[in-house]
PDB file of N, CA and C in Angstrom:
ATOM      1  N   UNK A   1      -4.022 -11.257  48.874  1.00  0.00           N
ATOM      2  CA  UNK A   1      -4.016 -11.670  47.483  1.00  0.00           C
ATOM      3  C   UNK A   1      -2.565 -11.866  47.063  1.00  0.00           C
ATOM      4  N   UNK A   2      -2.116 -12.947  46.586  1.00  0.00           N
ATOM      5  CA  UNK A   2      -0.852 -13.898  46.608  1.00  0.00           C
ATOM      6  C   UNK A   2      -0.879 -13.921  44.963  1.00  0.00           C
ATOM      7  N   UNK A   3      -0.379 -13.182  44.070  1.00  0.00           N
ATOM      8  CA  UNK A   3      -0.374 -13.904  42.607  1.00  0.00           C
ATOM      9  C   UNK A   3       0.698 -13.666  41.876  1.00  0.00           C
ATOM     10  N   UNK A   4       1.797 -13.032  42.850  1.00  0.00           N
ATOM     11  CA  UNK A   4       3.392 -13.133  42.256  1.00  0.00           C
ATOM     12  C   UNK A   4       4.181 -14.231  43.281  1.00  0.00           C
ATOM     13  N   UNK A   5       5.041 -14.856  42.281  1.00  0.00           N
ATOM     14  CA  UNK A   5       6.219 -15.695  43.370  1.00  0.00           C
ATOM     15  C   UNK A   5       6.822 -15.009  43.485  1.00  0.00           C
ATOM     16  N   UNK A   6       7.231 -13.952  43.088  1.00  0.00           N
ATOM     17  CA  UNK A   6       8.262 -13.448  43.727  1.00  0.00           C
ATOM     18  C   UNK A   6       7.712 -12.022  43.906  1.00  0.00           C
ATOM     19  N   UNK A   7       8.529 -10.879  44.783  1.00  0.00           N
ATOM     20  CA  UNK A   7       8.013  -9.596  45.479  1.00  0.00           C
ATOM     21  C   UNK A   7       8.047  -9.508  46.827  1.00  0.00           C
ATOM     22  N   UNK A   8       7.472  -8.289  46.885  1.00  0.00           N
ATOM     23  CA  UNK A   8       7.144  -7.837  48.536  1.00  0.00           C
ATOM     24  C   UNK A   8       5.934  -7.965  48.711  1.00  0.00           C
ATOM     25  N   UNK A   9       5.582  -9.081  49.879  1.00  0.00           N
ATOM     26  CA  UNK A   9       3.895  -8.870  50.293  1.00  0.00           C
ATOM     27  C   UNK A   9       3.871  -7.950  50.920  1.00  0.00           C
ATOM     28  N   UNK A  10       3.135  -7.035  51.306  1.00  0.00           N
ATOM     29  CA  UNK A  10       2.461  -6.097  52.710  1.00  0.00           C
ATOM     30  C   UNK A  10       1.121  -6.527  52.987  1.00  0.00           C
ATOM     31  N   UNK A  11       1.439  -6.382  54.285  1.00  0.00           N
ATOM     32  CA  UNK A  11       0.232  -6.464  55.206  1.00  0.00           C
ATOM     33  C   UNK A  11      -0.678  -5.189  54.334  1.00  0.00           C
ATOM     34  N   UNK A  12      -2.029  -6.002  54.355  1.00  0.00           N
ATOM     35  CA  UNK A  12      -3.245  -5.184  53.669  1.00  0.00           C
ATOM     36  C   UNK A  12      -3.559  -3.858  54.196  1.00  0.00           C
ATOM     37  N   UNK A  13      -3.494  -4.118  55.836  1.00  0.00           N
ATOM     38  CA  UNK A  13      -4.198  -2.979  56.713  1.00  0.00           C
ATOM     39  C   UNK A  13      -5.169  -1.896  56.131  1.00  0.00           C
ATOM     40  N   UNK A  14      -6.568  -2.766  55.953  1.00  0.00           N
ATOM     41  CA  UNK A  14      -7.985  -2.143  55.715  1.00  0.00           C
ATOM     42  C   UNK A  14      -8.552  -2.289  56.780  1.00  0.00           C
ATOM     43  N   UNK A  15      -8.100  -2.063  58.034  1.00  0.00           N
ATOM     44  CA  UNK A  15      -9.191  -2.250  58.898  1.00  0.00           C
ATOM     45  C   UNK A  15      -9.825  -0.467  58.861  1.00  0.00           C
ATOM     46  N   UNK A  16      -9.386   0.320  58.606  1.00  0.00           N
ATOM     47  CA  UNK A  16      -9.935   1.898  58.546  1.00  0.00           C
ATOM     48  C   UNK A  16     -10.983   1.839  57.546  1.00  0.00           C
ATOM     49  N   UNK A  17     -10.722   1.329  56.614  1.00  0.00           N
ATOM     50  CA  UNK A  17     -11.277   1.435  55.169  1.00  0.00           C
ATOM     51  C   UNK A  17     -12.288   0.495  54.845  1.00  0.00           C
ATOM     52  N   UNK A  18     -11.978  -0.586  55.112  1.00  0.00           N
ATOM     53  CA  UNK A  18     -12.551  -2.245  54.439  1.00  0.00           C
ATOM     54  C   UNK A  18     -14.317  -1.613  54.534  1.00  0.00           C
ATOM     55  N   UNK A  19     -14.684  -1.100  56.078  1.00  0.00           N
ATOM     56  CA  UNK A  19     -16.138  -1.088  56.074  1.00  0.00           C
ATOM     57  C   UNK A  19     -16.971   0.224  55.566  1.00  0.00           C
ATOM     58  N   UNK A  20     -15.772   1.148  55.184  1.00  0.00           N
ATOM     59  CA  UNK A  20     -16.713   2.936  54.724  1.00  0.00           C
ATOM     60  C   UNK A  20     -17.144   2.156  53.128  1.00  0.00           C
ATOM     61  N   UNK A  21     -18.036   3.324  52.986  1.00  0.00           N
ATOM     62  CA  UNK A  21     -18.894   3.360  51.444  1.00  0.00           C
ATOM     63  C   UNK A  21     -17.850   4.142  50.870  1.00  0.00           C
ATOM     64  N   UNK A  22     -17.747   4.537  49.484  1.00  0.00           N
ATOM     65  CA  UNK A  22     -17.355   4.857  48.660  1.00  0.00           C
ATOM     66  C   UNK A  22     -18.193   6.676  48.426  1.00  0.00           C
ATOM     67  N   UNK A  23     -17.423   7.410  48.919  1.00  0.00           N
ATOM     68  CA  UNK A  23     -18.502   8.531  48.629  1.00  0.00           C
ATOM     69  C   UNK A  23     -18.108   9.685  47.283  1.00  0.00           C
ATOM     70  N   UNK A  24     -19.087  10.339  46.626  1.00  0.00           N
ATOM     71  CA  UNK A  24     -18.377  11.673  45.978  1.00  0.00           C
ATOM     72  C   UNK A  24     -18.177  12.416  46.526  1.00  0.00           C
ATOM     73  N   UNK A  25     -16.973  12.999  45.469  1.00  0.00           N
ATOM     74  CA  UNK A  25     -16.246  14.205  45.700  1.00  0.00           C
ATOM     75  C   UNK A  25     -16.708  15.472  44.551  1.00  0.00           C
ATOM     76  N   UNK A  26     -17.606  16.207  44.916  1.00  0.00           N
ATOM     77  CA  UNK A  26     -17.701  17.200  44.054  1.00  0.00           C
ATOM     78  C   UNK A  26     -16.134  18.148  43.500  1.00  0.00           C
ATOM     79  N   UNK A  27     -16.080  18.285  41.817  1.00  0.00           N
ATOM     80  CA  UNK A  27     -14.839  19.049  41.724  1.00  0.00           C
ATOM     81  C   UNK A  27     -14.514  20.390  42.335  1.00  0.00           C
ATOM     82  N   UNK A  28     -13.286  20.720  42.286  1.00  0.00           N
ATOM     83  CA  UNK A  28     -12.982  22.033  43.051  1.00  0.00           C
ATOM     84  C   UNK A  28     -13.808  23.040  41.704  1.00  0.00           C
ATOM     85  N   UNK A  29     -13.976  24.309  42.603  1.00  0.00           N
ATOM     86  CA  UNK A  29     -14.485  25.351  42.012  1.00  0.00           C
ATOM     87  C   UNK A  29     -13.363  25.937  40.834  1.00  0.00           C
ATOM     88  N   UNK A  30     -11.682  25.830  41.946  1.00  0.00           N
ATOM     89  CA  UNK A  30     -10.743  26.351  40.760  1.00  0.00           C
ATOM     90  C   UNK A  30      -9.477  25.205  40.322  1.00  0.00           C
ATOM     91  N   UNK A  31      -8.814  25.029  39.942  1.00  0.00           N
ATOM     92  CA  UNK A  31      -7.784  24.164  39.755  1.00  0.00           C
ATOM     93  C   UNK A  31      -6.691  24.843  38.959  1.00  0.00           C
ATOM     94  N   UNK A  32      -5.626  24.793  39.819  1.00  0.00           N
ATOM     95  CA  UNK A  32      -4.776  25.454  39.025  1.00  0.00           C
ATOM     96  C   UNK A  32      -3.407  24.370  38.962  1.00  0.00           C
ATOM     97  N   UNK A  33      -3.115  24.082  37.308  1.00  0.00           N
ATOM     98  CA  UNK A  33      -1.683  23.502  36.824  1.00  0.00           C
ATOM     99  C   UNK A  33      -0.733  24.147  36.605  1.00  0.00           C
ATOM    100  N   UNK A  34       0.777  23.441  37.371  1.00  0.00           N
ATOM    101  CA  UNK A  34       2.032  24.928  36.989  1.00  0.00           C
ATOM    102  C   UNK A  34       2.326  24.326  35.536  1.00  0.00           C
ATOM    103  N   UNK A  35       3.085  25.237  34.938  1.00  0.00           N
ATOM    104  CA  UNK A  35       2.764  24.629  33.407  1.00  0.00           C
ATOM    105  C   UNK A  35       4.493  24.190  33.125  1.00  0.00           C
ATOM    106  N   UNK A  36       5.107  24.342  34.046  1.00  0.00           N
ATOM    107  CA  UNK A  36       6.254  23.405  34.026  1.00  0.00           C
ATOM    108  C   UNK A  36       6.413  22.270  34.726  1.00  0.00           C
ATOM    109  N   UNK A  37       6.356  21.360  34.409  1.00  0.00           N
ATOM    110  CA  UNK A  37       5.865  19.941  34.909  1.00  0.00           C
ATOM    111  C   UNK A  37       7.197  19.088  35.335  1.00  0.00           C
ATOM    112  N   UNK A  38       8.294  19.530  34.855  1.00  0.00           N
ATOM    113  CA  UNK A  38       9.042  18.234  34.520  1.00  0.00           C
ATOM    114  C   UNK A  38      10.538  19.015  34.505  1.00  0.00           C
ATOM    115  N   UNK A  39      11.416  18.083  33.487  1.00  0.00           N
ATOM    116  CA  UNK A  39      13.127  18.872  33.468  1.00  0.00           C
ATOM    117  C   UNK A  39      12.826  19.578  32.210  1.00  0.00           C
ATOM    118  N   UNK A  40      11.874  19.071  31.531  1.00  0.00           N
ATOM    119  CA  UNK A  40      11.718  19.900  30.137  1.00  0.00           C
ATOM    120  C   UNK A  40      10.844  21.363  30.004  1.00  0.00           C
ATOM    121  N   UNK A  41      11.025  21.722  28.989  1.00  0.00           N
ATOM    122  CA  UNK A  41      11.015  22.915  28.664  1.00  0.00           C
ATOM    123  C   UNK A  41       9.480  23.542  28.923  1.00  0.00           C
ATOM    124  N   UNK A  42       9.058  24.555  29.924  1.00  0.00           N
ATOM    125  CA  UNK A  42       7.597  24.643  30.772  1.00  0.00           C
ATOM    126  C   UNK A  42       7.007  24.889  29.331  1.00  0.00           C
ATOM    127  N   UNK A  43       5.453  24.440  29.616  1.00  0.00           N
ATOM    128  CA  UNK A  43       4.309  24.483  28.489  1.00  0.00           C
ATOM    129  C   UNK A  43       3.812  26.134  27.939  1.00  0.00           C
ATOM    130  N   UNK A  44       3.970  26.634  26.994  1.00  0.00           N
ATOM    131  CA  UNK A  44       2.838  27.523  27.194  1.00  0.00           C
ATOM    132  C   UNK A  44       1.119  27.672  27.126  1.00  0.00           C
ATOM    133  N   UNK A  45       0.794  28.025  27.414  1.00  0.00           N
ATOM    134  CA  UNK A  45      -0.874  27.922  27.830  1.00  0.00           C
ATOM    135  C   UNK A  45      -1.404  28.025  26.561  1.00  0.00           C
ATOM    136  N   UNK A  46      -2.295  27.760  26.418  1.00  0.00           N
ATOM    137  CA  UNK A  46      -3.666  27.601  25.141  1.00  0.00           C
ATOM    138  C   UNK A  46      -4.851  28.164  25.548  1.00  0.00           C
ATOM    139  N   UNK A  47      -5.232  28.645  26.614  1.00  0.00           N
ATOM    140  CA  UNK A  47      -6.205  29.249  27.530  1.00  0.00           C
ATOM    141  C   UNK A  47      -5.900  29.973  28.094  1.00  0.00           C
ATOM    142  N   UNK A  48      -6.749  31.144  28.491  1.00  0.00           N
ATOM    143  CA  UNK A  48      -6.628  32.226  29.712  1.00  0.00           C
ATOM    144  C   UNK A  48      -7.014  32.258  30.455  1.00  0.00           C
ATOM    145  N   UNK A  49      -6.544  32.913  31.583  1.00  0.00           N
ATOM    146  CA  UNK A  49      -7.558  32.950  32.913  1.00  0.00           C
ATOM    147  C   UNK A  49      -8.535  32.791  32.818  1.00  0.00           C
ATOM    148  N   UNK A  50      -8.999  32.313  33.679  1.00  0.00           N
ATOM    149  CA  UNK A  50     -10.698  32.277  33.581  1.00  0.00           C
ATOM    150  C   UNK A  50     -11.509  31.233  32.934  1.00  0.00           C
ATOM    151  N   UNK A  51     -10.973  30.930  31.798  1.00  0.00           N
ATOM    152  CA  UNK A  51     -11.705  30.078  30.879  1.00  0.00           C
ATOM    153  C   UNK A  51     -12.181  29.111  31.353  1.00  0.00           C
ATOM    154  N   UNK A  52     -13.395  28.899  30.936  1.00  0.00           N
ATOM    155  CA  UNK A  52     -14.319  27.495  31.406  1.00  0.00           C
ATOM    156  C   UNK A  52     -13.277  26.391  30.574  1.00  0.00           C
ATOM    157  N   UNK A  53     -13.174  25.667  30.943  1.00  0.00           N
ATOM    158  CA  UNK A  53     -12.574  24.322  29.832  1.00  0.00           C
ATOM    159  C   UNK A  53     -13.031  22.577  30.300  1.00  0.00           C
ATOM    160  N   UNK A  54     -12.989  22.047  29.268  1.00  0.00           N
ATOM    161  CA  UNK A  54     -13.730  20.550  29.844  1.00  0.00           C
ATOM    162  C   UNK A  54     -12.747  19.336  30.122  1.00  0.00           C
ATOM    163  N   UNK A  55     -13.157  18.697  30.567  1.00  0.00           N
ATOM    164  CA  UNK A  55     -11.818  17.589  31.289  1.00  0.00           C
ATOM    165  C   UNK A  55     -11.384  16.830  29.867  1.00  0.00           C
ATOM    166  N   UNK A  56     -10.433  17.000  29.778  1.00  0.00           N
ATOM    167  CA  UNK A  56      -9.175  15.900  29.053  1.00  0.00           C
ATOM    168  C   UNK A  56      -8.806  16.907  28.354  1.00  0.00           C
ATOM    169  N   UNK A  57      -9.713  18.474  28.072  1.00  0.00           N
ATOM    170  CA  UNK A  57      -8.833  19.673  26.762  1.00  0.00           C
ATOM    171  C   UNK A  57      -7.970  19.554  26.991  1.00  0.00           C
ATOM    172  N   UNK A  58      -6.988  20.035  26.076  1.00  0.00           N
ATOM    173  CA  UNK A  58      -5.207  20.356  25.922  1.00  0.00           C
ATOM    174  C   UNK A  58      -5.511  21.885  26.514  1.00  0.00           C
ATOM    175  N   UNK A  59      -4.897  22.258  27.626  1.00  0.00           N
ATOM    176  CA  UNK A  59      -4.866  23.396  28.286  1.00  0.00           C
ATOM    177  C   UNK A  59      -3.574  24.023  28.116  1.00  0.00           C
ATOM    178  N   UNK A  60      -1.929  23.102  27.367  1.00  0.00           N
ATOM    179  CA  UNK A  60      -0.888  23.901  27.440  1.00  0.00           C
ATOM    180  C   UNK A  60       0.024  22.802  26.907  1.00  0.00           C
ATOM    181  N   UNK A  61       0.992  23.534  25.652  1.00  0.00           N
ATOM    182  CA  UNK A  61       1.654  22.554  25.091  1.00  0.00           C
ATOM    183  C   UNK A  61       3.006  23.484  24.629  1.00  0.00           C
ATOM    184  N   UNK A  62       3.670  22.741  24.282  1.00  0.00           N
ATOM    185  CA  UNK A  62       5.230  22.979  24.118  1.00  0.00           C
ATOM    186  C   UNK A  62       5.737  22.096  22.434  1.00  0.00           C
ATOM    187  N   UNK A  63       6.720  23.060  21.709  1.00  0.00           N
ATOM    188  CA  UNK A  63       7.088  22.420  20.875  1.00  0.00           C
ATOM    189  C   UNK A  63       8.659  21.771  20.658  1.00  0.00           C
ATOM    190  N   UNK A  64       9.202  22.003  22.573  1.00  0.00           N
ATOM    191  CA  UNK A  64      11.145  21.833  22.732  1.00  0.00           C
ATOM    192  C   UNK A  64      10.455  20.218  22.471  1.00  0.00           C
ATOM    193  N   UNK A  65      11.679  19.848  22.891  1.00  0.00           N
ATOM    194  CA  UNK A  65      11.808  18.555  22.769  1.00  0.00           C
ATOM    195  C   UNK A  65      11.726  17.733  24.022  1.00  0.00           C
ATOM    196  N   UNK A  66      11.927  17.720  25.047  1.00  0.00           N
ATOM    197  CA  UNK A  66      11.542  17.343  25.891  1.00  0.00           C
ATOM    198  C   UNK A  66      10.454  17.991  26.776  1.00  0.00           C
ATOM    199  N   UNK A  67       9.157  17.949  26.309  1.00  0.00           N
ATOM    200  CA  UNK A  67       8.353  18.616  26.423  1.00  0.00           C
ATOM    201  C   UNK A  67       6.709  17.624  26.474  1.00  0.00           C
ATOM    202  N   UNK A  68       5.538  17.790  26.864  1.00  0.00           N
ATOM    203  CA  UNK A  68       4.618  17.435  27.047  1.00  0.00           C
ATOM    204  C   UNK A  68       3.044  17.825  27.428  1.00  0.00           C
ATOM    205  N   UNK A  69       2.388  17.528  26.758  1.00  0.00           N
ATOM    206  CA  UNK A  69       1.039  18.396  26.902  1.00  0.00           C
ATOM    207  C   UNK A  69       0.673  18.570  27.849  1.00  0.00           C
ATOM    208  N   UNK A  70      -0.424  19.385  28.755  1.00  0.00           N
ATOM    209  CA  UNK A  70      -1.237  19.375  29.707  1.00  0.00           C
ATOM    210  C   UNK A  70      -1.916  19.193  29.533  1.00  0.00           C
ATOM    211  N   UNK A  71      -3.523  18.157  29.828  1.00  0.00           N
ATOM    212  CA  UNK A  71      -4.323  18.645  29.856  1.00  0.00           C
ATOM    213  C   UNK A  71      -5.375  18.787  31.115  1.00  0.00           C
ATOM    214  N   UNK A  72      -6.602  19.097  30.771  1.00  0.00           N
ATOM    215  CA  UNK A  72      -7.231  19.640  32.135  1.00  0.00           C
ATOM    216  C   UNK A  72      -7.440  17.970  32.969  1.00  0.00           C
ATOM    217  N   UNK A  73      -7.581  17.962  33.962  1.00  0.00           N
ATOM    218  CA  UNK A  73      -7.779  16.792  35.153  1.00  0.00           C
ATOM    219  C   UNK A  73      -9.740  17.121  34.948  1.00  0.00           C
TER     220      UNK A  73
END
């Protein structure tokens, strides 16, 4: 697939891939985020151990300035 003039083509190399199905992945049982992510100032948590929480919650936030939310994956 050709739809820039200009760039780097690469070779596709799907021959591993091109013919598997697409399968699920059940989520992990635990998941754990370090809550310093970055150069800025680490998050503190909004949750405790343990807590059930649902995908996209804000699990950990910061009020420095170079700073950024977590939330759950």
């Amino acid at each position: 697939m050709k739809t820039f003039k200009q760039g780097i083509y690469l070779e596709e190399n799907k021959e591993l891939s091109e013919e598997q199905r697409i399968r699920r992945v059940s989520p992990p049982a635990k998941v754990i985020l370090p809550l310093a992510q970055h150069i800025g100032a680490p998050c503190e948590s909004l949750v405790k151990k343990g807590d059930l929480v649902k995908k996209g919650e804000k699990i950990a936030d910061s009020d420095s300035f170079v700073s950024s939310p977590i939330h759950a994956s």
